[in-house]
N, C-alpha and C. Protein backbone atom coordinates (compact mmCIF):
# COMPACT_ATOMS: atom_id res chain seq x y z
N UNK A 1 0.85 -1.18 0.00
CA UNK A 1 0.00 0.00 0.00
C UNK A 1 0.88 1.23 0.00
N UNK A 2 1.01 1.92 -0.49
CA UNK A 2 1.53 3.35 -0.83
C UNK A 2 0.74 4.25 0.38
N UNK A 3 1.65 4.86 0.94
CA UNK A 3 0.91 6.19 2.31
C UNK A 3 0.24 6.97 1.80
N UNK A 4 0.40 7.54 0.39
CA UNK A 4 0.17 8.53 -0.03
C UNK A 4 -1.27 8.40 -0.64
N UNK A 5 -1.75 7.04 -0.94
CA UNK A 5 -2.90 6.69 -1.61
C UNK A 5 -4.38 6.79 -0.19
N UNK A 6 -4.08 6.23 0.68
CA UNK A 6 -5.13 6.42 2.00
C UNK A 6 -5.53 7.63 2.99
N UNK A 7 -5.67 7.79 2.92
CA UNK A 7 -5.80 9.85 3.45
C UNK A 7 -5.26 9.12 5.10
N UNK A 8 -4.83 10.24 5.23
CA UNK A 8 -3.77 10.04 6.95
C UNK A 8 -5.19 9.97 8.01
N UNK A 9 -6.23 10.39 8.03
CA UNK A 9 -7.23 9.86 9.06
C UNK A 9 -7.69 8.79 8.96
N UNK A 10 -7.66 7.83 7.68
CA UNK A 10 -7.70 6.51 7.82
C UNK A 10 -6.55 5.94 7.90
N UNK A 11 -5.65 6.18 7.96
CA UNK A 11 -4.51 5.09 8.58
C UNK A 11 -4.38 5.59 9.74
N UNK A 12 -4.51 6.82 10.49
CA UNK A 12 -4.81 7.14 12.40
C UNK A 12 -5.64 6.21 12.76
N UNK A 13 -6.97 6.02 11.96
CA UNK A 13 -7.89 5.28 12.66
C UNK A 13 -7.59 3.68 12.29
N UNK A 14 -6.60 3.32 11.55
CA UNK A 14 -6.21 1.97 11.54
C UNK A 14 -5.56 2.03 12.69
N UNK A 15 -4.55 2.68 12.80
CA UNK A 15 -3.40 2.23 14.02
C UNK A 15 -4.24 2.28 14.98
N UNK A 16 -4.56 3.19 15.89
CA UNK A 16 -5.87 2.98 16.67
C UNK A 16 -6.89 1.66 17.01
N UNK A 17 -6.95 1.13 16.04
CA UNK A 17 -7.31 -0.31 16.09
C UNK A 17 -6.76 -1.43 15.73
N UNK A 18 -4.96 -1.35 15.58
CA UNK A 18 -4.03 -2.10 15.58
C UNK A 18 -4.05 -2.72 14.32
N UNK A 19 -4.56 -2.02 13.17
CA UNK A 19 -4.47 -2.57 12.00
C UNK A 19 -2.84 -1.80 11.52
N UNK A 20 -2.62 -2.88 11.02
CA UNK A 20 -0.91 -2.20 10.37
C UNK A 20 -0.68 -3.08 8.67
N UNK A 21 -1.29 -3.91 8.40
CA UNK A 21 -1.47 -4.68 7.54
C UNK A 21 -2.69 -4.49 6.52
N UNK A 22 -2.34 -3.67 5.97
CA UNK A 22 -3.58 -3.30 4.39
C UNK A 22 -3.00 -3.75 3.31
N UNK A 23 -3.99 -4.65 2.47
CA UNK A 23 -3.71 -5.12 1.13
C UNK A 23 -5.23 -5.03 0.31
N UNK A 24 -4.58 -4.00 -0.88
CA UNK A 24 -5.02 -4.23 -1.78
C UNK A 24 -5.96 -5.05 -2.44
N UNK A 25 -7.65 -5.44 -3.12
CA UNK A 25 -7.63 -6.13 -3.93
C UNK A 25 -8.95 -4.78 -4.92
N UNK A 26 -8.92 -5.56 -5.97
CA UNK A 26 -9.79 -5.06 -7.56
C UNK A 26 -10.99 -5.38 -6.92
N UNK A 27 -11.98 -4.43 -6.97
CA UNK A 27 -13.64 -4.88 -6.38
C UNK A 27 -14.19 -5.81 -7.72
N UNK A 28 -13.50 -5.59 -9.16
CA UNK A 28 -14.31 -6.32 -10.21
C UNK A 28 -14.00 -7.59 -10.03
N UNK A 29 -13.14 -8.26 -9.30
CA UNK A 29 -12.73 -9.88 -8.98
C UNK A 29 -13.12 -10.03 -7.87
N UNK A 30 -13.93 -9.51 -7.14
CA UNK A 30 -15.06 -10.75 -6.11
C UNK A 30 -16.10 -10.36 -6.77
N UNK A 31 -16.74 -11.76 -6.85
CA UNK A 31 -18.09 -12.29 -7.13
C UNK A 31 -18.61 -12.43 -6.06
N UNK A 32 -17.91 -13.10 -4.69
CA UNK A 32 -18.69 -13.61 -3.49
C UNK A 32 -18.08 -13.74 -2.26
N UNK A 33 -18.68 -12.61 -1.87
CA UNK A 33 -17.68 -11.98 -0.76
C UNK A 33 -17.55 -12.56 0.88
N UNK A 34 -18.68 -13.59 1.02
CA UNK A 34 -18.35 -14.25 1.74
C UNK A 34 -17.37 -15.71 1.28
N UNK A 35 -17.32 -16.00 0.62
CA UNK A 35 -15.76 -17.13 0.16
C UNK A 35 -14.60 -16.04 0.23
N UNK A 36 -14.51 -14.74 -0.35
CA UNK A 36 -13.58 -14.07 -0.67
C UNK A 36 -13.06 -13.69 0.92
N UNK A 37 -14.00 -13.35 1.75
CA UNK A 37 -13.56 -12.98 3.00
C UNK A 37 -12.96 -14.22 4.09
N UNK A 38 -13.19 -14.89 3.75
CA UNK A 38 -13.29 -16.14 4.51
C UNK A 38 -11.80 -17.02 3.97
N UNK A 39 -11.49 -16.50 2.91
CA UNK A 39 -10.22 -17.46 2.66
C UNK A 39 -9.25 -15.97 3.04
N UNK A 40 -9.56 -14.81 3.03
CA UNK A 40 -8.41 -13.76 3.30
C UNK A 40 -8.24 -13.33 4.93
N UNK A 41 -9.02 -13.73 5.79
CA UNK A 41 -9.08 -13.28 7.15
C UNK A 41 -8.94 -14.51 7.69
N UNK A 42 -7.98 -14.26 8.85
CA UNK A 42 -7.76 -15.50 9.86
C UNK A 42 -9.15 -15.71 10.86
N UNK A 43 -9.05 -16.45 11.32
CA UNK A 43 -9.99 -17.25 11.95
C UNK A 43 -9.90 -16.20 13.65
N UNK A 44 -8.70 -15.93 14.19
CA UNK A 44 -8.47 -15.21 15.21
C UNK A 44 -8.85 -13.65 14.98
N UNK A 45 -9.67 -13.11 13.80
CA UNK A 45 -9.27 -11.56 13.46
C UNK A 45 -10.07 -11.38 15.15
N UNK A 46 -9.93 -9.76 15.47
CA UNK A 46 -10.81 -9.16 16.39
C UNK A 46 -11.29 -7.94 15.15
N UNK A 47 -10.51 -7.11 14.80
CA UNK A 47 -10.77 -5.57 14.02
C UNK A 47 -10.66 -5.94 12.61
N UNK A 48 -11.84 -5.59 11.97
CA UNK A 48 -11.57 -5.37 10.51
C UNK A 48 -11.67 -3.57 10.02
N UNK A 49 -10.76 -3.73 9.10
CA UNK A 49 -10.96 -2.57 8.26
C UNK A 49 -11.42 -2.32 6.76
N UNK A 50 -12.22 -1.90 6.49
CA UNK A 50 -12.37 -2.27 5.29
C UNK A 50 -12.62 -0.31 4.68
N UNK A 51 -11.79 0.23 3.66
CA UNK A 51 -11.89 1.03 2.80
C UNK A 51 -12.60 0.91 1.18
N UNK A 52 -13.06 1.65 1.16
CA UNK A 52 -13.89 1.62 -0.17
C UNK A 52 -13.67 3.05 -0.79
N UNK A 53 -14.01 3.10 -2.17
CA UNK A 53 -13.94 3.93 -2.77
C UNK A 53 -15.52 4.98 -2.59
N UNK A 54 -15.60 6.14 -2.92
CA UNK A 54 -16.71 7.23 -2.62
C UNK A 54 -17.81 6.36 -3.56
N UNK A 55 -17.81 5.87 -4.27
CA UNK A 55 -19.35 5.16 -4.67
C UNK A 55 -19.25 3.60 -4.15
N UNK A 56 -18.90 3.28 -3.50
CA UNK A 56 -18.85 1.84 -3.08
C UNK A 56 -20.08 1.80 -2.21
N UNK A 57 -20.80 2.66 -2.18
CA UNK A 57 -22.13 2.27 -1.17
C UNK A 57 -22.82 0.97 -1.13
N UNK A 58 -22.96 0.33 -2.26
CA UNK A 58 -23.39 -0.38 -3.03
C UNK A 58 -22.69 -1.79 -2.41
N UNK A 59 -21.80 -1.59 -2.00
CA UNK A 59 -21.10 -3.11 -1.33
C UNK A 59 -21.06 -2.96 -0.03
N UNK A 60 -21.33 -2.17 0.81
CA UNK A 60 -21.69 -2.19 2.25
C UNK A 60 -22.16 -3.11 2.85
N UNK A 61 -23.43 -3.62 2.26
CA UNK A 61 -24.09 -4.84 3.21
C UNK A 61 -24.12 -5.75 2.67
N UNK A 62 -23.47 -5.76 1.20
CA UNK A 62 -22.73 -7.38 1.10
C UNK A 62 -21.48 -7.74 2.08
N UNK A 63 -20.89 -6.57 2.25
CA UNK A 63 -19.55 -6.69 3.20
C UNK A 63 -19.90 -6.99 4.94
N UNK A 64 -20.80 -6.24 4.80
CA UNK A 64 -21.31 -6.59 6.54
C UNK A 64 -22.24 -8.15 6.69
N UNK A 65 -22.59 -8.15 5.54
CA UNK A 65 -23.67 -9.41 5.50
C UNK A 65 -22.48 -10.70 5.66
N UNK A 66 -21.36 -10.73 4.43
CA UNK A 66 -20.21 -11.51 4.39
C UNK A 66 -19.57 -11.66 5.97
N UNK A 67 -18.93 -10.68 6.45
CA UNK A 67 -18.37 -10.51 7.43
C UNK A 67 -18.95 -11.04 8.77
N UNK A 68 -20.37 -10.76 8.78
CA UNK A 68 -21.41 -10.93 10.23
C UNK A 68 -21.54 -13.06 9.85
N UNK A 69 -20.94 -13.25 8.59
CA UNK A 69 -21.42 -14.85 8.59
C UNK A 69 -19.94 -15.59 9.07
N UNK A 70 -18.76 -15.12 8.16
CA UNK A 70 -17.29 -15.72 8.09
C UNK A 70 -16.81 -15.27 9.88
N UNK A 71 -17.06 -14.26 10.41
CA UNK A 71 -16.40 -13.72 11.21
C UNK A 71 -16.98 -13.09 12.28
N UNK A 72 -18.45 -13.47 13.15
CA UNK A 72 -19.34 -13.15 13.72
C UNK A 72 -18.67 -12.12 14.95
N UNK A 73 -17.37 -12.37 15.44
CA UNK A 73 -17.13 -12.13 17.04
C UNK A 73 -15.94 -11.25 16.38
N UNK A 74 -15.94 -10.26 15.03
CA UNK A 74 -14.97 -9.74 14.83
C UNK A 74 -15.64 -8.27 14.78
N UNK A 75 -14.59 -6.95 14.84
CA UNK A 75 -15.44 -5.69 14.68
C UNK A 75 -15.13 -5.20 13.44
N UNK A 76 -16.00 -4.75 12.40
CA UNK A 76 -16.02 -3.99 11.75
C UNK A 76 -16.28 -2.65 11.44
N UNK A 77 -15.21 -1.58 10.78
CA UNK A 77 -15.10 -0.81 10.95
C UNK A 77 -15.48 -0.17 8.76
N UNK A 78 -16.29 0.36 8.38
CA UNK A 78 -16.08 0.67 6.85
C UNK A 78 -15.52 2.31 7.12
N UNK A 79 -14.43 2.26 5.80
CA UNK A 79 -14.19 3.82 5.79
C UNK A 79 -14.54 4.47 3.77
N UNK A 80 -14.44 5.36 3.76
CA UNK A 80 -14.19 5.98 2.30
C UNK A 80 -12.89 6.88 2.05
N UNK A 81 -12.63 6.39 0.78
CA UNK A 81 -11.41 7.33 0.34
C UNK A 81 -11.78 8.09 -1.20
N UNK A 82 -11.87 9.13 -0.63
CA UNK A 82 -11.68 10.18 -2.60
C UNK A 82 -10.27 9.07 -3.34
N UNK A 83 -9.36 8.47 -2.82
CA UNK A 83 -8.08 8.59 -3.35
C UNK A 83 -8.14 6.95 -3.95
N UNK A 84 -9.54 6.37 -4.14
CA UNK A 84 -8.86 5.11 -4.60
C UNK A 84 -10.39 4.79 -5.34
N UNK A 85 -10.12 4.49 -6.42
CA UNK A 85 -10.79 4.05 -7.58
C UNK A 85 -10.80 2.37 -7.58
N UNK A 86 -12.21 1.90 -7.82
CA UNK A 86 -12.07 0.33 -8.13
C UNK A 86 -11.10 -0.85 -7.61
N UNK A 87 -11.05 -0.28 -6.63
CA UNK A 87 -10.53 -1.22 -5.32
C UNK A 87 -10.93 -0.97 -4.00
N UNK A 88 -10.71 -1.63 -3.23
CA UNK A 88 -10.84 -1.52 -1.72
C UNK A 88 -9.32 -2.10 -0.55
N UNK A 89 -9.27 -1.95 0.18
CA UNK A 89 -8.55 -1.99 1.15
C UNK A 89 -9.15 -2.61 2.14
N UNK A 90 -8.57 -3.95 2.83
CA UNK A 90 -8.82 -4.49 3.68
C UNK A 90 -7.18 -4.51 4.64
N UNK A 91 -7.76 -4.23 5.88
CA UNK A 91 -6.84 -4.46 7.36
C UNK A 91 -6.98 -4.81 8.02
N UNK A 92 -6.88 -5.57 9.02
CA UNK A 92 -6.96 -6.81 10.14
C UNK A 92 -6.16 -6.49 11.45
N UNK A 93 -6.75 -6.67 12.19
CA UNK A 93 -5.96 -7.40 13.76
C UNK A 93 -6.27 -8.30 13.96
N UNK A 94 -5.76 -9.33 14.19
CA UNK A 94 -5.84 -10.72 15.16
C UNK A 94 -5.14 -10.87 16.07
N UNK A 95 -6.19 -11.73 17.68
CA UNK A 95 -5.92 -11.78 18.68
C UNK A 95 -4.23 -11.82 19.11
N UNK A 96 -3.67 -12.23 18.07
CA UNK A 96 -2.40 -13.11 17.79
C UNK A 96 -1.37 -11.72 17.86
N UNK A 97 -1.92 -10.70 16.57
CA UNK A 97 -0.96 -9.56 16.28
C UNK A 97 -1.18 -8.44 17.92
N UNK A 98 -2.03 -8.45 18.35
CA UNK A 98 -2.33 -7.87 19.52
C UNK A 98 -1.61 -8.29 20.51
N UNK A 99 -1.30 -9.32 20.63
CA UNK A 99 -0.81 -9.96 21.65
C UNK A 99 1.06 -9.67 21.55
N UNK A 100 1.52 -9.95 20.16
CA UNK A 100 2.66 -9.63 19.27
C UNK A 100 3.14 -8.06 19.74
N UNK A 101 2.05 -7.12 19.11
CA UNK A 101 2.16 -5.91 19.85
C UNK A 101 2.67 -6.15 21.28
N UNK A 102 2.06 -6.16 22.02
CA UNK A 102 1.93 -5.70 23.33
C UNK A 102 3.49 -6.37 23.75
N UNK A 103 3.81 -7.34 23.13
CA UNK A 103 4.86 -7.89 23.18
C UNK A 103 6.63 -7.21 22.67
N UNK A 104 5.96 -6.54 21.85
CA UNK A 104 7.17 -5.70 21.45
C UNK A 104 7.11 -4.04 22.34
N UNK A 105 5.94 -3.55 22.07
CA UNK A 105 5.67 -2.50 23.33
C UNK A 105 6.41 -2.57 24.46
N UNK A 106 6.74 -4.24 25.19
CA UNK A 106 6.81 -4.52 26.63
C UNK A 106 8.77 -4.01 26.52
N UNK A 107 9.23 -4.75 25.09
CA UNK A 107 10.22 -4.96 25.13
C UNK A 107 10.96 -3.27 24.60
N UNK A 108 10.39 -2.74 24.12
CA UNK A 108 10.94 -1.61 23.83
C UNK A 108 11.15 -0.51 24.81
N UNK A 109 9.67 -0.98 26.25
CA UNK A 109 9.75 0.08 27.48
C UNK A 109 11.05 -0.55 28.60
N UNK A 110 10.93 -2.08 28.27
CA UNK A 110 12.44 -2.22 29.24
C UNK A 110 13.72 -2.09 28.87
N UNK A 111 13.80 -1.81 26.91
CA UNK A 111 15.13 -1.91 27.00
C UNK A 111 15.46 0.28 26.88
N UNK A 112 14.55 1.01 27.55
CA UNK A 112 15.14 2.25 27.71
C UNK A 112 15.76 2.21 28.88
């Protein structure tokens, strides 16, 4: 992902919810967004992120509908970007990377 492509209040409000991991995909290659979500998100997520482009309205509650089936006990968060055409952006935390965090956090406050 390029910094320059996500406007800086959606990547504040990623970090904020420990998303650090955004990838890319083409909205014209899912057909079915619950298989599509379900083979790209771990089984542990807690936070999803999901960015869309300014007319993506239109995939909202396929995305929440997908998401509320593959990933019931996870939070979702949708944002919009002027800056991205015919794609979307998905970001994740899992219990796992949280834990990872807090783990490097621990180690960076003891070795000052």
């Amino acid at each position: 992902m390029s910094d320059t492509e996500l406007e800086d209040h959606i990547i504040k409000i990623a970090r904020t919810l420990n998303i650090f991991n955004f990838r890319a995909y083409n909205i014209s290659i899912v057909s079915d967004y619950q298989k599509f979500l379900e083979l790209i998100l771990p089984k542990n997520v807690t936070n999803i992120l999901v960015v869309l482009p300014l007319d993506g309205n239109r995939l909202v509650n396929q995305i929440k509908e997908a998401i509320s089936k593959v990933r019931p006990a996870s939070s979702l968060t949708i944002m919009y970007s002027k800056n991205i055409n015919q794609k979307m952006y998905i970001g994740y935390c899992s219990s796992t990377d949280k834990v990872t965090k807090q783990n490097l956090d621990s180690l960076t406050e003891s070795t000052r």
